[in-house]
PDB file of N, CA and C in Angstrom:
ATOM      1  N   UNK A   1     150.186 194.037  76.248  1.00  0.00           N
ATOM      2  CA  UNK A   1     149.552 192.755  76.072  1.00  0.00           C
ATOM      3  C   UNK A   1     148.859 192.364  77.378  1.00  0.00           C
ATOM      4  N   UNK A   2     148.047 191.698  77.420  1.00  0.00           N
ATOM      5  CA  UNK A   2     147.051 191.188  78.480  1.00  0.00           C
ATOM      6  C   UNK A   2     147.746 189.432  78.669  1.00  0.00           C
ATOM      7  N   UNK A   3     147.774 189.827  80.171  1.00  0.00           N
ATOM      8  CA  UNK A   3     147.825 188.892  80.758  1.00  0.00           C
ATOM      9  C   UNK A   3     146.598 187.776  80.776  1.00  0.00           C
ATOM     10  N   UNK A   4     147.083 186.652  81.054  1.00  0.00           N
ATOM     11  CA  UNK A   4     145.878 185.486  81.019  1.00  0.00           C
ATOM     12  C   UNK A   4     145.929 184.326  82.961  1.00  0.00           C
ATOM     13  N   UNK A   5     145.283 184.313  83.555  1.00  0.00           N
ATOM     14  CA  UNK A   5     145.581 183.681  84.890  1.00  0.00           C
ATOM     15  C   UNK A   5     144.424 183.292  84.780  1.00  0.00           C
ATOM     16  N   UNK A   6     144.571 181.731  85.859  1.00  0.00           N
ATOM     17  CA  UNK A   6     143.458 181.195  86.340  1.00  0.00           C
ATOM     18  C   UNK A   6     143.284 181.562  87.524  1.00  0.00           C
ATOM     19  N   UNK A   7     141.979 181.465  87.816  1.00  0.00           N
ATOM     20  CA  UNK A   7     141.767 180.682  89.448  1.00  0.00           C
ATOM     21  C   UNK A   7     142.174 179.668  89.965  1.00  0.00           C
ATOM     22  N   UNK A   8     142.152 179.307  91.295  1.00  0.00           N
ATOM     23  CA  UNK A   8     142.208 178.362  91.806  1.00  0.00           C
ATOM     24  C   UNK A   8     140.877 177.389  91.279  1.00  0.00           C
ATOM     25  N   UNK A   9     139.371 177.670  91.106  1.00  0.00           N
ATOM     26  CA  UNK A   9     138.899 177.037  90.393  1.00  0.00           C
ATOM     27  C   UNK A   9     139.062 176.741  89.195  1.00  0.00           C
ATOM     28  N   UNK A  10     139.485 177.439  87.961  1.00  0.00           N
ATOM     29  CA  UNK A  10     140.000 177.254  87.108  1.00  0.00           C
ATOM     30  C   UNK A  10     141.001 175.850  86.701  1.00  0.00           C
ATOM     31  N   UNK A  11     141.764 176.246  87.431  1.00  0.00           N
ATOM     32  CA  UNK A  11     143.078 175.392  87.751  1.00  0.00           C
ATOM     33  C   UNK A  11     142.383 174.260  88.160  1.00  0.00           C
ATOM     34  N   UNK A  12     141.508 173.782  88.833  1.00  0.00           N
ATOM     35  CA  UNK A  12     140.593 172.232  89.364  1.00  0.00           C
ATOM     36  C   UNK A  12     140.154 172.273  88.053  1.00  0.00           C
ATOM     37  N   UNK A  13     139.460 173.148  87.549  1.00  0.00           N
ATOM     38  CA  UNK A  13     138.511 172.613  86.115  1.00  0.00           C
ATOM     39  C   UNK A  13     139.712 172.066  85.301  1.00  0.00           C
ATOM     40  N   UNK A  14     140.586 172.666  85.320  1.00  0.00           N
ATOM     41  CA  UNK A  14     141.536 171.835  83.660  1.00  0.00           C
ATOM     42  C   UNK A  14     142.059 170.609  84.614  1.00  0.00           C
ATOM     43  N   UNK A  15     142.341 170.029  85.931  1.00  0.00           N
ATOM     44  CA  UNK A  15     143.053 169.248  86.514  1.00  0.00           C
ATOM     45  C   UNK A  15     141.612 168.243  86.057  1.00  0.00           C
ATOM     46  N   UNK A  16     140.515 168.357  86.072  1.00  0.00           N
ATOM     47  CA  UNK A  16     139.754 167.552  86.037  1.00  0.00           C
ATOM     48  C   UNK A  16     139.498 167.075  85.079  1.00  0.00           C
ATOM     49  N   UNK A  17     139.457 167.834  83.911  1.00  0.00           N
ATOM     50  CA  UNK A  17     139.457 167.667  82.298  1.00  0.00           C
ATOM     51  C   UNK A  17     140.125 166.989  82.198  1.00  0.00           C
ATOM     52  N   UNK A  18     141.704 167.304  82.577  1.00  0.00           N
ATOM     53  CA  UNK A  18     142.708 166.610  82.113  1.00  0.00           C
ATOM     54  C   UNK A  18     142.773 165.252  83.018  1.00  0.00           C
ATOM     55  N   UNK A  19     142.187 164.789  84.033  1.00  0.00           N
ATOM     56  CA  UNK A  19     142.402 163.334  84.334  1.00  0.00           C
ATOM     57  C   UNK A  19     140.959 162.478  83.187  1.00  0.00           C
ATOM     58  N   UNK A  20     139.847 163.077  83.178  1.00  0.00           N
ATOM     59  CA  UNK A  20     138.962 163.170  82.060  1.00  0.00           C
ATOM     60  C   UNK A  20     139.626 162.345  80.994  1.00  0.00           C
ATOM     61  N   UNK A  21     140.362 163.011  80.689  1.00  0.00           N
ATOM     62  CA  UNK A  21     140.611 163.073  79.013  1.00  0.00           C
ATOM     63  C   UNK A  21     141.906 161.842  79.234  1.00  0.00           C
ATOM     64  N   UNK A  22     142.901 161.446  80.187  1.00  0.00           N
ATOM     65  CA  UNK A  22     143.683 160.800  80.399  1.00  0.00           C
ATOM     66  C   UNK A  22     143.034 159.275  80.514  1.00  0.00           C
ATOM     67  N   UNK A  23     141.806 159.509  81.440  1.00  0.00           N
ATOM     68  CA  UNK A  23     141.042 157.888  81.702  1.00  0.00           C
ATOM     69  C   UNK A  23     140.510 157.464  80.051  1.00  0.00           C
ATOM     70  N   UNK A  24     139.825 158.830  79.067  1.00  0.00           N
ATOM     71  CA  UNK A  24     139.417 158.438  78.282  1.00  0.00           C
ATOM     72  C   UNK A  24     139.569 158.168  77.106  1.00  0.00           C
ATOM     73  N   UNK A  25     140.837 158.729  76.674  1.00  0.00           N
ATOM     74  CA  UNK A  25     141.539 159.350  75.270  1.00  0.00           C
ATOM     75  C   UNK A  25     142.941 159.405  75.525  1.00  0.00           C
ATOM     76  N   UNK A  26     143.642 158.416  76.541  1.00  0.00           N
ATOM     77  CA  UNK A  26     145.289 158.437  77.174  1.00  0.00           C
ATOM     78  C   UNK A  26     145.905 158.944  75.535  1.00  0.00           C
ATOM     79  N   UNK A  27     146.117 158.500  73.905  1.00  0.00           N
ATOM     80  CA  UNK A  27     146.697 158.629  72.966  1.00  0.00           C
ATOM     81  C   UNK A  27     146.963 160.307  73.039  1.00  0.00           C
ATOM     82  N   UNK A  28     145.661 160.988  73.193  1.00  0.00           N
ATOM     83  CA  UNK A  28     145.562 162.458  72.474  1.00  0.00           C
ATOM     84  C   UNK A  28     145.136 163.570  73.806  1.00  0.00           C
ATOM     85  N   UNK A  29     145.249 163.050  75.149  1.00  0.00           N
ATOM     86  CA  UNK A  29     144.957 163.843  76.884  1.00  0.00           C
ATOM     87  C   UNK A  29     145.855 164.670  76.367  1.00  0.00           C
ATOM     88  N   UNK A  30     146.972 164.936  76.264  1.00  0.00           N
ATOM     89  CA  UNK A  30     147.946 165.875  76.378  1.00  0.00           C
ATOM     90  C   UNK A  30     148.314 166.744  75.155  1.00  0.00           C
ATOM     91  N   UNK A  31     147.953 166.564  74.086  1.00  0.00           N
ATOM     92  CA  UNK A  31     147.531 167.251  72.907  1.00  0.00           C
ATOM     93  C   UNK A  31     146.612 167.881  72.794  1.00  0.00           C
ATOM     94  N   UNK A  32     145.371 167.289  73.556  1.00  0.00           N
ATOM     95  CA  UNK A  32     144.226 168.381  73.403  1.00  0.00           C
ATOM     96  C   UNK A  32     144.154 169.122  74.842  1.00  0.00           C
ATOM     97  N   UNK A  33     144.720 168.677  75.993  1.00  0.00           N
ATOM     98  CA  UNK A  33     145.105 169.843  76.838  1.00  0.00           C
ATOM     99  C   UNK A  33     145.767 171.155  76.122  1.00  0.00           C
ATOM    100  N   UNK A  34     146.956 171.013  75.574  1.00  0.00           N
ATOM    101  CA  UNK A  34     147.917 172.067  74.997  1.00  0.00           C
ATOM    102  C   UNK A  34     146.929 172.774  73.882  1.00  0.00           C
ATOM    103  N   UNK A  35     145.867 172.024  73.015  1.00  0.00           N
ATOM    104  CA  UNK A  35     144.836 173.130  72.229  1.00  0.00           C
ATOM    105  C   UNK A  35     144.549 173.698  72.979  1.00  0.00           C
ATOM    106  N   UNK A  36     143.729 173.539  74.128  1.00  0.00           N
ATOM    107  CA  UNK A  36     142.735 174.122  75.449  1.00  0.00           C
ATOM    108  C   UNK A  36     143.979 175.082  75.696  1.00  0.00           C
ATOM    109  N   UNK A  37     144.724 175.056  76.088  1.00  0.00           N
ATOM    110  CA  UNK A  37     145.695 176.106  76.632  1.00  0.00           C
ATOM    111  C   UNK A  37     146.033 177.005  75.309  1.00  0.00           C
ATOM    112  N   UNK A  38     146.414 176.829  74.495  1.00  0.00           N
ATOM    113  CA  UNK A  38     146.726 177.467  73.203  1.00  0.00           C
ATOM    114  C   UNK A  38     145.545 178.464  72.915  1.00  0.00           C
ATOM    115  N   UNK A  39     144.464 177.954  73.315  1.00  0.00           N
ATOM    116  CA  UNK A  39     142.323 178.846  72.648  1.00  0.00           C
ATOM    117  C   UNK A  39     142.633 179.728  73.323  1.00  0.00           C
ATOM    118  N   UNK A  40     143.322 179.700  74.893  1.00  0.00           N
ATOM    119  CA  UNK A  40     142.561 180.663  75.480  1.00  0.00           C
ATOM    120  C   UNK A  40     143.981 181.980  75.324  1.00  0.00           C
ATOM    121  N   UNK A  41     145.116 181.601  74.884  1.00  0.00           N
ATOM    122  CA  UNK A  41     145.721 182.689  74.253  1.00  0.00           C
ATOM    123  C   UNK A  41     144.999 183.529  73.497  1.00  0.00           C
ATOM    124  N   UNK A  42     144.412 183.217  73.044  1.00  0.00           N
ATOM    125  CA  UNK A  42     143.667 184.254  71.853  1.00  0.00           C
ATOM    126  C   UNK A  42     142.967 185.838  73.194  1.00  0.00           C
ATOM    127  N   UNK A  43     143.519 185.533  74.248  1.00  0.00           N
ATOM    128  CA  UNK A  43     142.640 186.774  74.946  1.00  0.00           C
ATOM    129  C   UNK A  43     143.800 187.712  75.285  1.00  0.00           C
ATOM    130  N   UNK A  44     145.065 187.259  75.001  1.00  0.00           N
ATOM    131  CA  UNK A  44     146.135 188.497  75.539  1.00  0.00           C
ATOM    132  C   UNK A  44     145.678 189.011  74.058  1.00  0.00           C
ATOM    133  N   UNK A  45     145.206 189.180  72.932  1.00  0.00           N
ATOM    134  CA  UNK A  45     145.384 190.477  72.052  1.00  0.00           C
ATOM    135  C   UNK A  45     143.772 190.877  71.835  1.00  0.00           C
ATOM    136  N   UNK A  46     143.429 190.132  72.098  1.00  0.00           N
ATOM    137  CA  UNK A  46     141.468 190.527  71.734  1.00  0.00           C
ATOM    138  C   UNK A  46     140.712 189.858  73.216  1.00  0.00           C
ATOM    139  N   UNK A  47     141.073 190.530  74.321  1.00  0.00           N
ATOM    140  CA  UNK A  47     140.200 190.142  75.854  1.00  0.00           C
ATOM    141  C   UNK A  47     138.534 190.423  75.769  1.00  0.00           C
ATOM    142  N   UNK A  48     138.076 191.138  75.037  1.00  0.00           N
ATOM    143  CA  UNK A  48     136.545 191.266  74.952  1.00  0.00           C
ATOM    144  C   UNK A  48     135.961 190.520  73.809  1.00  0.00           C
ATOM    145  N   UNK A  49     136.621 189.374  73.254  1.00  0.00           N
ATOM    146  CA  UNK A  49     136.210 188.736  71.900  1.00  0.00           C
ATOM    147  C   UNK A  49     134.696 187.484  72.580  1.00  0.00           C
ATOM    148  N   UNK A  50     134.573 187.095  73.924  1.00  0.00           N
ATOM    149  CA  UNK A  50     133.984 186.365  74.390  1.00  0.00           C
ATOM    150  C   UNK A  50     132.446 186.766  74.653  1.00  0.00           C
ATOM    151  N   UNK A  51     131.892 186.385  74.422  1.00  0.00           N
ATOM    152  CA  UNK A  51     130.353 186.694  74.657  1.00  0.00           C
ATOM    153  C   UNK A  51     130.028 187.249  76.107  1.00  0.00           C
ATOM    154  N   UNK A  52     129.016 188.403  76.148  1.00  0.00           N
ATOM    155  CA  UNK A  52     129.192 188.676  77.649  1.00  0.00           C
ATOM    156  C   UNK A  52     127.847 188.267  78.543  1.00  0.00           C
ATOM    157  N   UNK A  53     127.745 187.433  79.937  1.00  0.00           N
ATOM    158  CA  UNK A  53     126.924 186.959  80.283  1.00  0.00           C
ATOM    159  C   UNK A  53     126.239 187.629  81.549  1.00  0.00           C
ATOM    160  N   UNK A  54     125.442 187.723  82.014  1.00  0.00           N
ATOM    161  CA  UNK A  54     124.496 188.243  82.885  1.00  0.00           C
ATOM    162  C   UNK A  54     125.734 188.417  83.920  1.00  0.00           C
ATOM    163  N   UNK A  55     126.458 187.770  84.670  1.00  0.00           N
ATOM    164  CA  UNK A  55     127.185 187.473  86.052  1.00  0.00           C
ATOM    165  C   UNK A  55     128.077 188.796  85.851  1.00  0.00           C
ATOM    166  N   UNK A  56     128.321 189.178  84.450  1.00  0.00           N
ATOM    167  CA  UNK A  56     129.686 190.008  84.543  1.00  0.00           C
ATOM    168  C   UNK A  56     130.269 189.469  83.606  1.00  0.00           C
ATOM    169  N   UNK A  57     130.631 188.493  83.610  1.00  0.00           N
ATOM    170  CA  UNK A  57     131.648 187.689  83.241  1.00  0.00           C
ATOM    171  C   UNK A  57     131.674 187.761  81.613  1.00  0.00           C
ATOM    172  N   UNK A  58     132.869 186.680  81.005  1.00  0.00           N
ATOM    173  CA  UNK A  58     132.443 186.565  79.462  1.00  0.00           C
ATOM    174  C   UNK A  58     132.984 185.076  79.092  1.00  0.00           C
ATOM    175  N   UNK A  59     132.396 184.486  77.722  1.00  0.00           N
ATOM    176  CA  UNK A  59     132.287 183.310  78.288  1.00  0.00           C
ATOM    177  C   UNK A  59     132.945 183.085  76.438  1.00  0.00           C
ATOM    178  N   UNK A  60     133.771 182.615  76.291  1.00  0.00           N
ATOM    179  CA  UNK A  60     135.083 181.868  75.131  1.00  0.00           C
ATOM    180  C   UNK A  60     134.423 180.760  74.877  1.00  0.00           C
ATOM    181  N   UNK A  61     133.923 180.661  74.121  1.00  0.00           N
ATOM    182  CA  UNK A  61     133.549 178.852  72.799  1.00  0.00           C
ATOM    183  C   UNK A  61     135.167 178.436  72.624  1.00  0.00           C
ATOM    184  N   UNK A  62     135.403 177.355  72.912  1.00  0.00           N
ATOM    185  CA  UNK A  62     136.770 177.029  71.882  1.00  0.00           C
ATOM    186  C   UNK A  62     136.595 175.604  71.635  1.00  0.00           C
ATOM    187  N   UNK A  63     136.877 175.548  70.305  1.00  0.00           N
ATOM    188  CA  UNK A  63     136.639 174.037  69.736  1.00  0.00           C
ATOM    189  C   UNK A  63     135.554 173.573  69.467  1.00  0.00           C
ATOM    190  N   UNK A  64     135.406 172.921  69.164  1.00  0.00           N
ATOM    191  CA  UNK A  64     133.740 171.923  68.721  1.00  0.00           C
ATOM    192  C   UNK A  64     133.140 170.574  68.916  1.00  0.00           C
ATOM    193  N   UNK A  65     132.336 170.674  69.279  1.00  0.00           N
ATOM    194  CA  UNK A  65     132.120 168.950  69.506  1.00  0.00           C
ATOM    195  C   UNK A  65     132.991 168.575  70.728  1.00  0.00           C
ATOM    196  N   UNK A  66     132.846 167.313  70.452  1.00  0.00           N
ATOM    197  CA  UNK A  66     133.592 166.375  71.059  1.00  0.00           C
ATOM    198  C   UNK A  66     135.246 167.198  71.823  1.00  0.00           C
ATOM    199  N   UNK A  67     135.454 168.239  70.840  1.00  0.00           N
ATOM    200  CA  UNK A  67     136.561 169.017  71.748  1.00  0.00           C
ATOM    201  C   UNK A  67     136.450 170.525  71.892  1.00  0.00           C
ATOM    202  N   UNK A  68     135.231 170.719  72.273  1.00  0.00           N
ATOM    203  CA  UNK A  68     134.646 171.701  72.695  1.00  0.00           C
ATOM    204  C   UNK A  68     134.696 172.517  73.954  1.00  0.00           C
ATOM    205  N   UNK A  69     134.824 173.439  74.292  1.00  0.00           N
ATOM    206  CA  UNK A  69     134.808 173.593  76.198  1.00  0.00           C
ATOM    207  C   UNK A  69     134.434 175.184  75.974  1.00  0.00           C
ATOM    208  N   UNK A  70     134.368 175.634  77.366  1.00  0.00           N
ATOM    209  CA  UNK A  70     133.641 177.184  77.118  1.00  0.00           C
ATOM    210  C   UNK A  70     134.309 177.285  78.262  1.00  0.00           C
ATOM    211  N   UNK A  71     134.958 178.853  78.384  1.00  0.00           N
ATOM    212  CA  UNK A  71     136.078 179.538  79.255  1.00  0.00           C
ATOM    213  C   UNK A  71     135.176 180.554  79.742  1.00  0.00           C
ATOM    214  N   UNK A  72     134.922 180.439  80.921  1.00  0.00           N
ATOM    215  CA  UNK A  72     134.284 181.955  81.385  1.00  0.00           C
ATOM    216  C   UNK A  72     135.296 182.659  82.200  1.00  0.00           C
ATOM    217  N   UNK A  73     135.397 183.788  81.837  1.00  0.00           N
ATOM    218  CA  UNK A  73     136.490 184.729  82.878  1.00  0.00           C
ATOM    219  C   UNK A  73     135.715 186.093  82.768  1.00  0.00           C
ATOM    220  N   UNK A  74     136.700 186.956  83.402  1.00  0.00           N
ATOM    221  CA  UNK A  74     136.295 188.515  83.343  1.00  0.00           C
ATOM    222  C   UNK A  74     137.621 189.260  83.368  1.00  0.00           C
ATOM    223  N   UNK A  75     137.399 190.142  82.079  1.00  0.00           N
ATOM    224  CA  UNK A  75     138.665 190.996  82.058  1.00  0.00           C
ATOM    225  C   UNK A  75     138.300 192.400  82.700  1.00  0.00           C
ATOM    226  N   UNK A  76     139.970 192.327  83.206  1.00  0.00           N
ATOM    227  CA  UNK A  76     140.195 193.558  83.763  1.00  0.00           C
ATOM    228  C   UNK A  76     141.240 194.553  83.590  1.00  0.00           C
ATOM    229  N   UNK A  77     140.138 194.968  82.946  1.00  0.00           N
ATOM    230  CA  UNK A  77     140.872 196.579  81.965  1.00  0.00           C
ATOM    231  C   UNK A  77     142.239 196.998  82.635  1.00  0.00           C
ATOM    232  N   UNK A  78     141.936 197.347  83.610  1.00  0.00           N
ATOM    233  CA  UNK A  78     142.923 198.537  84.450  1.00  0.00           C
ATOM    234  C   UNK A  78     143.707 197.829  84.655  1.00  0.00           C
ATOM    235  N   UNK A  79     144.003 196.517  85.297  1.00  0.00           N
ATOM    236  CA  UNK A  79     145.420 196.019  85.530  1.00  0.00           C
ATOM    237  C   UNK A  79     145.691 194.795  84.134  1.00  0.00           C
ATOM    238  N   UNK A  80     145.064 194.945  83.107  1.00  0.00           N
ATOM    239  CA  UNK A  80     145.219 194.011  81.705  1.00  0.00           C
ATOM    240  C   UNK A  80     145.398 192.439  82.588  1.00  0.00           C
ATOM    241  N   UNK A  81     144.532 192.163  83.036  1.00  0.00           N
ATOM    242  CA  UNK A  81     144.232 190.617  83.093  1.00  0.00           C
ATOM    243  C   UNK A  81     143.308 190.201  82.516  1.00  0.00           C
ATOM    244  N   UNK A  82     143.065 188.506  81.772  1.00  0.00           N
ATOM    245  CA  UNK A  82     141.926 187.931  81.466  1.00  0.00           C
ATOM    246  C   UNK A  82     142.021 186.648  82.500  1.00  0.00           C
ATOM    247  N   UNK A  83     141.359 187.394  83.646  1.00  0.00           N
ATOM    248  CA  UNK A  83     141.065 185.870  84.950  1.00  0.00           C
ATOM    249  C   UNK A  83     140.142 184.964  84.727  1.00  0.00           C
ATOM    250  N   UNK A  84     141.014 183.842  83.924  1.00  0.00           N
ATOM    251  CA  UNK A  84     139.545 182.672  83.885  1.00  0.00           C
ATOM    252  C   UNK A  84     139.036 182.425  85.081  1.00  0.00           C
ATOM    253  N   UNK A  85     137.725 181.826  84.944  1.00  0.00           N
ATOM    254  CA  UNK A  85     137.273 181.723  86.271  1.00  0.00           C
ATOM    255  C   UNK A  85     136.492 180.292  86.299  1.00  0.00           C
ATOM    256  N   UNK A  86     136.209 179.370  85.307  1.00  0.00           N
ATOM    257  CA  UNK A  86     135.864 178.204  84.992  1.00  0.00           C
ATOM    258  C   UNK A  86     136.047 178.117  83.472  1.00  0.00           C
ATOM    259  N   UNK A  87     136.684 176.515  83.809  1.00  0.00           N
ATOM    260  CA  UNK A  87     136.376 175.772  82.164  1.00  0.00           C
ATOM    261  C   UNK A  87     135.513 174.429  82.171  1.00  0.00           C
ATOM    262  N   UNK A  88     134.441 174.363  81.276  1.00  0.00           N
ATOM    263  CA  UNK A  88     134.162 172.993  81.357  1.00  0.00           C
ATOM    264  C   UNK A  88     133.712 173.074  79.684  1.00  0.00           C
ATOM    265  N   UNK A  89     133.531 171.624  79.460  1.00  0.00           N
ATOM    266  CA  UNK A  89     133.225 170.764  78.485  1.00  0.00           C
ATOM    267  C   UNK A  89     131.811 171.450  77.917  1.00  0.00           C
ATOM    268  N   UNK A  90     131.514 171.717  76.700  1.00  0.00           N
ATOM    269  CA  UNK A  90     130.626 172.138  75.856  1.00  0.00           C
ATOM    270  C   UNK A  90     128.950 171.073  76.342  1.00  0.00           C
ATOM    271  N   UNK A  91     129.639 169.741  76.242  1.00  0.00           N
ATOM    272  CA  UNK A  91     128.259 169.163  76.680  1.00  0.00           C
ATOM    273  C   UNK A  91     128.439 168.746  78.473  1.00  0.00           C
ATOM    274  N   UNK A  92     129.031 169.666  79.502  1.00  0.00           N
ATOM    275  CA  UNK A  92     128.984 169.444  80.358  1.00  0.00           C
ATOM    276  C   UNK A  92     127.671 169.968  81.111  1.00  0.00           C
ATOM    277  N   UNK A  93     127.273 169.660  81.959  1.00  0.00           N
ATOM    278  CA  UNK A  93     126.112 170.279  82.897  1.00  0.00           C
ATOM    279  C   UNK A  93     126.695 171.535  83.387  1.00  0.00           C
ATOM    280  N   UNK A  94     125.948 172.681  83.571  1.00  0.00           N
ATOM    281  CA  UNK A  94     126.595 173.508  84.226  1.00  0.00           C
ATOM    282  C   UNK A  94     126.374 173.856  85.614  1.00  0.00           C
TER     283      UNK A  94
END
């Protein structure tokens, strides 16, 4: 099975989401954190399911709309990691 790790950027992107989503949506911040964490399971059994982008990298849709976000990481075969490497919001600037 494939491992799943963030970055240290990574790790700022969901800290930021998640104060985000706490200022804006306090009822459902911590429910739709745990979806966001739950999407990106889907890469310990299928790590190349993500679209692949110019940088290297590959880049995870999860959710829609309003709870939408896009995971870019890069897997690595040889030691079975999927290292996210940013998350942000579907209608975020990039």
């Amino acid at each position: 099975m494939i491992s799943v790790e963030l970055t240290l950027a990574a790790a700022r992107d969901l800290d930021r989401i998640t104060d985000f989503l706490m200022a804006h949506d306090p009822d459902h911040a911590v429910e739709r954190k745990a979806e966001l964490m739950a999407s990106m399971r889907v890469l310990t059994f299928a790590p190349e399911i993500g679209r692949p982008v110019p940088t290297g990298a590959r880049e995870l849709v999860v959710g829609k709309a309003a709870r939408g976000y896009v995971v870019q990481y890069r897997y690595l075969p040889r030691v079975a990691i999927a290292l996210i490497i940013a998350i942000r919001h579907q209608r975020e600037d990039r």
